[in-house]
N, C-alpha and C. Protein backbone atom coordinates (compact mmCIF):
# COMPACT_ATOMS: atom_id res chain seq x y z
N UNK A 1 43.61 13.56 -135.21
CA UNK A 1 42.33 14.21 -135.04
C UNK A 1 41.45 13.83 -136.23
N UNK A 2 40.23 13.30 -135.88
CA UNK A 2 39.39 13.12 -137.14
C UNK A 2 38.91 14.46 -137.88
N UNK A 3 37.96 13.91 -138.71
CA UNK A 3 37.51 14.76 -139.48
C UNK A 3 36.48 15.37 -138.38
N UNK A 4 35.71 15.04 -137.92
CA UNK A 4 34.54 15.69 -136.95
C UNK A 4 34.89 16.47 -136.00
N UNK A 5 36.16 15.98 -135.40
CA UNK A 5 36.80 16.85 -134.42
C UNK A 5 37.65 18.02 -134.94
N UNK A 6 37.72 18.14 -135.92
CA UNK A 6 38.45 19.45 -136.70
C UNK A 6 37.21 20.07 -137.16
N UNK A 7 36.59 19.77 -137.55
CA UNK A 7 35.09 20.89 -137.86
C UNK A 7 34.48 21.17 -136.68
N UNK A 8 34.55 20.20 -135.39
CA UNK A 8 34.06 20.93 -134.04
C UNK A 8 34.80 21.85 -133.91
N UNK A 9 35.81 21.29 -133.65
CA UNK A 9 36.70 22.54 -133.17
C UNK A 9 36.99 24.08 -134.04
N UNK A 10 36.97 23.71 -135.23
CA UNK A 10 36.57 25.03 -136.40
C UNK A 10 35.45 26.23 -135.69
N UNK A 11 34.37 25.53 -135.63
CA UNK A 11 33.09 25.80 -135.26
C UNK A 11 33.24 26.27 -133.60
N UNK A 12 34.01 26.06 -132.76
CA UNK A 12 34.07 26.50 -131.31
C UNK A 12 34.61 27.91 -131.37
N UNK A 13 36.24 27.81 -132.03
CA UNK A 13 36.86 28.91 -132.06
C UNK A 13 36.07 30.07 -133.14
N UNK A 14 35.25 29.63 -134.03
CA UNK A 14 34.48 30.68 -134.84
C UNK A 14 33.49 30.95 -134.05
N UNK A 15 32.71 30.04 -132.89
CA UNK A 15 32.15 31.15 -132.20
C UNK A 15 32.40 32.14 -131.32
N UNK A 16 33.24 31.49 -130.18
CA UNK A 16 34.57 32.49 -129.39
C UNK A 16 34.69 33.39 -130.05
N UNK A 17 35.58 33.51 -131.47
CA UNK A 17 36.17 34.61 -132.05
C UNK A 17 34.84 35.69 -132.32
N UNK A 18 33.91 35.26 -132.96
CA UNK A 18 32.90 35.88 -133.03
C UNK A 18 31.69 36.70 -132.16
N UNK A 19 31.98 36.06 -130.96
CA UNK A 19 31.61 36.62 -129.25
C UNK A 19 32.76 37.67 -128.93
N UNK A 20 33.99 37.32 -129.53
CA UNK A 20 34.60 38.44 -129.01
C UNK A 20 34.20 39.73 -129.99
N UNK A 21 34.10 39.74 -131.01
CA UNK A 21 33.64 40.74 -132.04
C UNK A 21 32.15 41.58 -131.52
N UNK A 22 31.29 40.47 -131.49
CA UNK A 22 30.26 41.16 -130.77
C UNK A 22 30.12 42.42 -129.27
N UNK A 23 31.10 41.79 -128.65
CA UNK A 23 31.01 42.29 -127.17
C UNK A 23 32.51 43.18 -127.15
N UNK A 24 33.01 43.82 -128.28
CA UNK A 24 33.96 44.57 -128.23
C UNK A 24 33.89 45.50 -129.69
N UNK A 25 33.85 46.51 -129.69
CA UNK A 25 33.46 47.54 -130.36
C UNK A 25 34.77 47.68 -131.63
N UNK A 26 34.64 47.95 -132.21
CA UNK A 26 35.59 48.18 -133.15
C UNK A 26 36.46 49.49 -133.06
N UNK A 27 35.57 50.39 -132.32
CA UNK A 27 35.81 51.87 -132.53
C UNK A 27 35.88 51.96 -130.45
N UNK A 28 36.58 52.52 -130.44
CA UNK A 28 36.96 52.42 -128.82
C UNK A 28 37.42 51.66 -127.86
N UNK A 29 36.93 51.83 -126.69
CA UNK A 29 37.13 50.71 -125.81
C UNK A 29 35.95 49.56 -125.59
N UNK A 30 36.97 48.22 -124.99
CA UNK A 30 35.76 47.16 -125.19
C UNK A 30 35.82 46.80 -123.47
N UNK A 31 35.75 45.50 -123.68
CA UNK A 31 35.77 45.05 -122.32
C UNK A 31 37.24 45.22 -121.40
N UNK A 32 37.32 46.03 -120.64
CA UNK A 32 38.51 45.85 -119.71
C UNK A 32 37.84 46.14 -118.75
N UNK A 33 39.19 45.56 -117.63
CA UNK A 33 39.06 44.63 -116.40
C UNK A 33 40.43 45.15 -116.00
N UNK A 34 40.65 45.12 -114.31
CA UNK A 34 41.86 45.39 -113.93
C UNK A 34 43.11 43.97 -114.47
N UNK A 35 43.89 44.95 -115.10
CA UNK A 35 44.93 44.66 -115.74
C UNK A 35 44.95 44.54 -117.09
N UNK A 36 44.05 44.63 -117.30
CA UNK A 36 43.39 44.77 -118.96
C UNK A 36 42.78 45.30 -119.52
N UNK A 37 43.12 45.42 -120.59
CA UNK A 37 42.58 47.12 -121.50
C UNK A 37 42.60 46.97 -122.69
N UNK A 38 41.00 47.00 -123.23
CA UNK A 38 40.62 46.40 -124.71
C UNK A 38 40.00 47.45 -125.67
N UNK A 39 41.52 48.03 -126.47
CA UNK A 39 40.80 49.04 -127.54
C UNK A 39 40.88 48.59 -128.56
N UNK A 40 39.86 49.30 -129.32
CA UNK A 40 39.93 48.83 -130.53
C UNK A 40 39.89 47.05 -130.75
N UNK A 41 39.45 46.59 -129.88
CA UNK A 41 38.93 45.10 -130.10
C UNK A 41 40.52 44.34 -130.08
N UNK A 42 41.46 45.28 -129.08
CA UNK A 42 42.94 44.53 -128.90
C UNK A 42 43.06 44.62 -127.28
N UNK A 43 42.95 43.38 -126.72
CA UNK A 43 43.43 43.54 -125.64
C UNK A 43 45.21 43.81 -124.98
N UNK A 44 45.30 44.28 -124.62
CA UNK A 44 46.31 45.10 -123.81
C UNK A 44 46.75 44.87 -122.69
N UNK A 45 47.15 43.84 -122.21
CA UNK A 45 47.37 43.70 -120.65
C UNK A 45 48.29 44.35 -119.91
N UNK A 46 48.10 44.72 -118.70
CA UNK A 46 49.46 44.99 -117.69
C UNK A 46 49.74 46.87 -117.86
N UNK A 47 50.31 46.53 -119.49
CA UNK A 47 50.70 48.75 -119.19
C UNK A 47 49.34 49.72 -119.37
N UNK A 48 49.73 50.53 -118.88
CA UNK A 48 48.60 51.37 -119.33
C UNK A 48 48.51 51.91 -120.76
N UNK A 49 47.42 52.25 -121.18
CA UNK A 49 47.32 52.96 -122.48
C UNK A 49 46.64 54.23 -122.79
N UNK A 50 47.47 54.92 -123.70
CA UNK A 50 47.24 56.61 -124.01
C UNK A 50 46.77 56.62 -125.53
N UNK A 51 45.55 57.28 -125.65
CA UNK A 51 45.03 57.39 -127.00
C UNK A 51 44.68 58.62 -127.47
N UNK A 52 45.36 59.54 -128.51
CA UNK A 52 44.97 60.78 -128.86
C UNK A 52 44.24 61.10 -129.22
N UNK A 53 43.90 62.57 -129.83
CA UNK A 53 42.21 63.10 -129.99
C UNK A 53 41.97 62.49 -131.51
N UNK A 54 43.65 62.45 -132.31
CA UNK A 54 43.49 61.99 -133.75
C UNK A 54 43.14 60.08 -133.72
N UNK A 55 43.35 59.53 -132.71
CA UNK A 55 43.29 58.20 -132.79
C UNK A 55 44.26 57.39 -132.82
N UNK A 56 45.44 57.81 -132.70
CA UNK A 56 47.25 57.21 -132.22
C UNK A 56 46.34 56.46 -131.10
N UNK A 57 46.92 55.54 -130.58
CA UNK A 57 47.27 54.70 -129.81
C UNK A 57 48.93 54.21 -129.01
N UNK A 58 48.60 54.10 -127.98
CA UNK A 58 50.41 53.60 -127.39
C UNK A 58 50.17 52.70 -125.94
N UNK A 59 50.81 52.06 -125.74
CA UNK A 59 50.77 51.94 -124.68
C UNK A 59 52.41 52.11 -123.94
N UNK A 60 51.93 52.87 -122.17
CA UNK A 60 53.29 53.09 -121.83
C UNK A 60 53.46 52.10 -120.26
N UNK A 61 54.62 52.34 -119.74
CA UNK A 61 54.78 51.67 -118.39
C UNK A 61 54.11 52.04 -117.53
N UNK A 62 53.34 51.18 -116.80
CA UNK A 62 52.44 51.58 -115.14
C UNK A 62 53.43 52.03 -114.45
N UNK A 63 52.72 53.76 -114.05
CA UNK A 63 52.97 54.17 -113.00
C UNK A 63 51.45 55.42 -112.27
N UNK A 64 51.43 55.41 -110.71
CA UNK A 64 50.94 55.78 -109.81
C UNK A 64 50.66 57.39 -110.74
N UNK A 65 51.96 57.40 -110.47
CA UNK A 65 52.43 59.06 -110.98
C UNK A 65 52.54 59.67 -112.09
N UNK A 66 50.90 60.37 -112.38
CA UNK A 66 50.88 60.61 -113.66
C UNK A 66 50.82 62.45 -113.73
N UNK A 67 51.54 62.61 -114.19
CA UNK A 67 52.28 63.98 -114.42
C UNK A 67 51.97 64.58 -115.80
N UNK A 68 52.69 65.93 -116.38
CA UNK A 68 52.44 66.37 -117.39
C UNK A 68 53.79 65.68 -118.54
N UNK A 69 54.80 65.37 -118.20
CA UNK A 69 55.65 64.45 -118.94
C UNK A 69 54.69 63.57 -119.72
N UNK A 70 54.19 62.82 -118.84
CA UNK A 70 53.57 61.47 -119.05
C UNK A 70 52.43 62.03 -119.77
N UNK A 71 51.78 62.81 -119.51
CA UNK A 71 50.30 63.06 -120.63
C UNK A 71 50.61 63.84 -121.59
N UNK A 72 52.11 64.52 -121.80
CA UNK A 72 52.30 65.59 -122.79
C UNK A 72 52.16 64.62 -124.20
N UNK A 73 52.46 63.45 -124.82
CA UNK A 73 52.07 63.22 -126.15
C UNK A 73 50.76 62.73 -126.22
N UNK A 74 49.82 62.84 -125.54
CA UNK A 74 48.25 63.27 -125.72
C UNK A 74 47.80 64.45 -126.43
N UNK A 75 48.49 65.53 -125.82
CA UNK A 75 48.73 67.13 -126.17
C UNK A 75 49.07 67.32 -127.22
N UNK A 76 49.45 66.88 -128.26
CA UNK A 76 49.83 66.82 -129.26
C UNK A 76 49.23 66.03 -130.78
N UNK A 77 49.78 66.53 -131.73
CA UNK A 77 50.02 67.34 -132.07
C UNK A 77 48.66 68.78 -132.32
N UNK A 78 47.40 68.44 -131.93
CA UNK A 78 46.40 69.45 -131.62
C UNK A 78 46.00 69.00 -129.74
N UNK A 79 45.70 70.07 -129.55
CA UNK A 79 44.89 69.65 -128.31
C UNK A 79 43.98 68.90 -128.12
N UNK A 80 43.29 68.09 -127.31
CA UNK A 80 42.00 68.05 -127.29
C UNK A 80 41.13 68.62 -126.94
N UNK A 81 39.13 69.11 -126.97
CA UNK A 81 38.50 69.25 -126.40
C UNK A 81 38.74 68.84 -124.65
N UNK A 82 38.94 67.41 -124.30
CA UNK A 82 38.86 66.86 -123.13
C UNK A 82 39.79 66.16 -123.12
N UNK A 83 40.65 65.86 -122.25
CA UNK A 83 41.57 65.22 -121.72
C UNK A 83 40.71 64.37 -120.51
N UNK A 84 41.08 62.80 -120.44
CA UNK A 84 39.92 61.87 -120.25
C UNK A 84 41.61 61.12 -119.04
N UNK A 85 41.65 61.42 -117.78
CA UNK A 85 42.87 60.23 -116.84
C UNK A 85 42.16 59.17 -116.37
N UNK A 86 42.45 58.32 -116.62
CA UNK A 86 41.56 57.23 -115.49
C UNK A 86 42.73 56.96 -114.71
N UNK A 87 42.73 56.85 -113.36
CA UNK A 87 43.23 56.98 -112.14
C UNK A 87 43.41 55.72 -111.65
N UNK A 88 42.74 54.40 -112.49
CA UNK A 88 42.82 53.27 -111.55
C UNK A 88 41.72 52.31 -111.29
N UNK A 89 41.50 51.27 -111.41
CA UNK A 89 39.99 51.01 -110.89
C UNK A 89 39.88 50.64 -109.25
N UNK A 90 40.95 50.74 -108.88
CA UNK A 90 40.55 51.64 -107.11
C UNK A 90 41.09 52.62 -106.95
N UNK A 91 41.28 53.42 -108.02
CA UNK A 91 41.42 55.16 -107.61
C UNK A 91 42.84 55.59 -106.98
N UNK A 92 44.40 54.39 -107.41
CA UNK A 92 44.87 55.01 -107.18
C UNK A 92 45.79 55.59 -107.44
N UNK A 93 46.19 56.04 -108.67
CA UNK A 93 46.49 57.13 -109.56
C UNK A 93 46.55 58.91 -109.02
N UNK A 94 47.71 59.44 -109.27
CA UNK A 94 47.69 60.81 -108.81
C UNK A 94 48.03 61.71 -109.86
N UNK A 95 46.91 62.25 -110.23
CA UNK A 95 47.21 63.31 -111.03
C UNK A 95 47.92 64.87 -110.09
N UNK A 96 49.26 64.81 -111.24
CA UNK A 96 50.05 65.72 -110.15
C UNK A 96 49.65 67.17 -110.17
N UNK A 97 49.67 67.75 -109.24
CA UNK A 97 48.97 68.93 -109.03
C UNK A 97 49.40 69.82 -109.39
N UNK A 98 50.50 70.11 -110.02
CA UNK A 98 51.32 71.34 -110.88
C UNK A 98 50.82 70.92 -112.67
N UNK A 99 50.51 69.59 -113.03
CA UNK A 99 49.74 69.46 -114.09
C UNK A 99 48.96 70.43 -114.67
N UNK A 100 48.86 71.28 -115.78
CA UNK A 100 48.07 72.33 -116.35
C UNK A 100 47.78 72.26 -117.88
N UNK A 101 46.66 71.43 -118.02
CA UNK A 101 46.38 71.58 -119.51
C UNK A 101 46.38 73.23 -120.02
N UNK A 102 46.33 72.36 -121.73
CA UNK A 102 46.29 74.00 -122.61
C UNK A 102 44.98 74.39 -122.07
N UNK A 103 45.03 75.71 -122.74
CA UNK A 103 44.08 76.71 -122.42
C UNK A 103 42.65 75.90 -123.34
N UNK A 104 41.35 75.44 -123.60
CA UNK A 104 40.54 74.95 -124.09
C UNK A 104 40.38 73.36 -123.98
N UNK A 105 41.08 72.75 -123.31
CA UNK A 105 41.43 71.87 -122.53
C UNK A 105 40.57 71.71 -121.48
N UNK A 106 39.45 70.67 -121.22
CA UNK A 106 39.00 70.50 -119.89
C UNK A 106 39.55 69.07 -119.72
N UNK A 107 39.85 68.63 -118.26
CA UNK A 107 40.41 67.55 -117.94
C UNK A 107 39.34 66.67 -116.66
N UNK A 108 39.37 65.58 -117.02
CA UNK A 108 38.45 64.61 -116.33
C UNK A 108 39.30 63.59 -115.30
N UNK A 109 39.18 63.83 -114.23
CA UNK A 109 40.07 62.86 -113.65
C UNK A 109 39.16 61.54 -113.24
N UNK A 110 39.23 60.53 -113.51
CA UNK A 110 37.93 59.52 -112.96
C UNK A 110 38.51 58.33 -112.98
N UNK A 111 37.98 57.72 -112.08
CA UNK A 111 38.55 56.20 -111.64
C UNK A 111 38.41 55.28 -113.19
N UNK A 112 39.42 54.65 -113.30
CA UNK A 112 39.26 54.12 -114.67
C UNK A 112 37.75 53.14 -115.45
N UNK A 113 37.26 52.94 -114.93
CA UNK A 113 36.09 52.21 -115.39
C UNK A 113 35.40 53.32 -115.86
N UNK A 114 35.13 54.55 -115.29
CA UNK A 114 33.95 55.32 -115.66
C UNK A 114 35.01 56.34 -116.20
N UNK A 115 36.42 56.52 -116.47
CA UNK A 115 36.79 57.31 -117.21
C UNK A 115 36.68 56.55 -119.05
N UNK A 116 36.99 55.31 -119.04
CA UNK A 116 36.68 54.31 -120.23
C UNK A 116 35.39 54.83 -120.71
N UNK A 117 34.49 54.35 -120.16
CA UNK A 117 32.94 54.99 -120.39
C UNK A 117 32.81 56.09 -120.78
N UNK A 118 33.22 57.15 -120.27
CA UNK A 118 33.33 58.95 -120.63
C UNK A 118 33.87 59.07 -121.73
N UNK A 119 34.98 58.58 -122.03
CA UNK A 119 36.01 58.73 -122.76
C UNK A 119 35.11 57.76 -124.58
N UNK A 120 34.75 56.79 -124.05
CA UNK A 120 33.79 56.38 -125.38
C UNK A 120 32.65 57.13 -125.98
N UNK A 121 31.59 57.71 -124.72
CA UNK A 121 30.65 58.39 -124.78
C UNK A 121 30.51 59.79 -125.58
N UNK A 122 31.59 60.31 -125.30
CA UNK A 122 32.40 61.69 -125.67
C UNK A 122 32.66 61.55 -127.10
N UNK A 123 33.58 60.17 -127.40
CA UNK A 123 34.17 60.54 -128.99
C UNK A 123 32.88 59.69 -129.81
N UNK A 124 32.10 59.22 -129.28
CA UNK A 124 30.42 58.87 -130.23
C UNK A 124 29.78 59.86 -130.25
N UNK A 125 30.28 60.99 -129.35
CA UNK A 125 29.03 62.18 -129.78
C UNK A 125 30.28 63.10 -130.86
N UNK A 126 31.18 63.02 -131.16
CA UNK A 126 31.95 63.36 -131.88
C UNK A 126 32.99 64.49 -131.46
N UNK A 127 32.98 64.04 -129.85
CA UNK A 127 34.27 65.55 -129.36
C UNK A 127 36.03 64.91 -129.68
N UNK A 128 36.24 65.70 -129.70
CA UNK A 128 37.77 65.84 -129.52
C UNK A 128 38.27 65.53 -128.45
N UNK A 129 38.61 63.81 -128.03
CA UNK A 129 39.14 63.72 -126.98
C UNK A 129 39.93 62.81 -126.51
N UNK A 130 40.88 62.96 -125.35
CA UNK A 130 42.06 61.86 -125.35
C UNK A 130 42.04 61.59 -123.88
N UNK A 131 42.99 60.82 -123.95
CA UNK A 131 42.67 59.51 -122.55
C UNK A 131 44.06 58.85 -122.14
N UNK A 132 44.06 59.11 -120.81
CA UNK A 132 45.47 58.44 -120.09
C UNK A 132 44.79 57.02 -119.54
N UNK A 133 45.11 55.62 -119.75
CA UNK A 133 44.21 54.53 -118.97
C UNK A 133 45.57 54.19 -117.60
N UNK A 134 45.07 54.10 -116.98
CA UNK A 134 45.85 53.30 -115.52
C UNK A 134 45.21 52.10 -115.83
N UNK A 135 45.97 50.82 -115.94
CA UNK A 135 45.09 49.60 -116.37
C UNK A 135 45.20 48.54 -114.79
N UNK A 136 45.42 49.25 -114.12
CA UNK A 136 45.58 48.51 -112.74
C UNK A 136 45.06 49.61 -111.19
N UNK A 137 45.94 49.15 -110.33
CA UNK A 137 45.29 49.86 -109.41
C UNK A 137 44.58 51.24 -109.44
């Protein structure tokens, strides 16, 4: 590789890298897409991901069936203001119906694109809040 073609190429991936910086937030979620899920400026493919009111991060195995097992280390170790499920970006996610947040606890069930959105919107105005992602159906 010459010299010109190593400073092009320097110069390609510093803009790429730098487009990705721009168009992905540092603080939340960025661009995701079914099967993909970009917090904190890390994309995430395939599992879903759970983020607490303190700012933990995890990601766990896709499943349909999202229960209080599955959202109980959200719950922890304070509650949140809002509990944020995204269900899917075709909605199909089941929040199980014996599910019962704590008491001060409101819970948002929303198809994952506009639960992402809520869920950003919410902790820029400065609430207390956590989020189950379904990163697929």
């Amino acid at each position: 590789m010459t010299r010109r073609q190593t400073l092009v190429s320097l110069v390609v991936v510093a803009a790429v890298f730098s487009g990705w910086l721009l168009v992905n937030p540092g603080v939340g979620f960025g661009i995701s897409r079914f099967g993909v899920t970009t917090y904190e400026r890390i994309p995430l493919p395939y599992f879903d991901v759970q983020v607490r009111a303190d700012g933990a991060f995890r990601v766990v195995a896709k499943s349909h069936d999202i229960d209080g097992e599955r959202l109980a280390w959200l719950l922890t170790p304070q509650s949140p203001q809002v509990l944020v499920v995204g269900l899917g970006w075709e909605d199909s996610g089941r929040l199980a119906s014996a599910f019962r947040a704590p008491a001060g606890t409101e819970v948002l069930a929303l198809r994952t694109g506009e639960a992402i959105a809520t869920y950003n919107a919410l902790r820029a105005r400065g609430t207390r809040v956590a989020i189950h992602v379904h990163s697929t159906c």
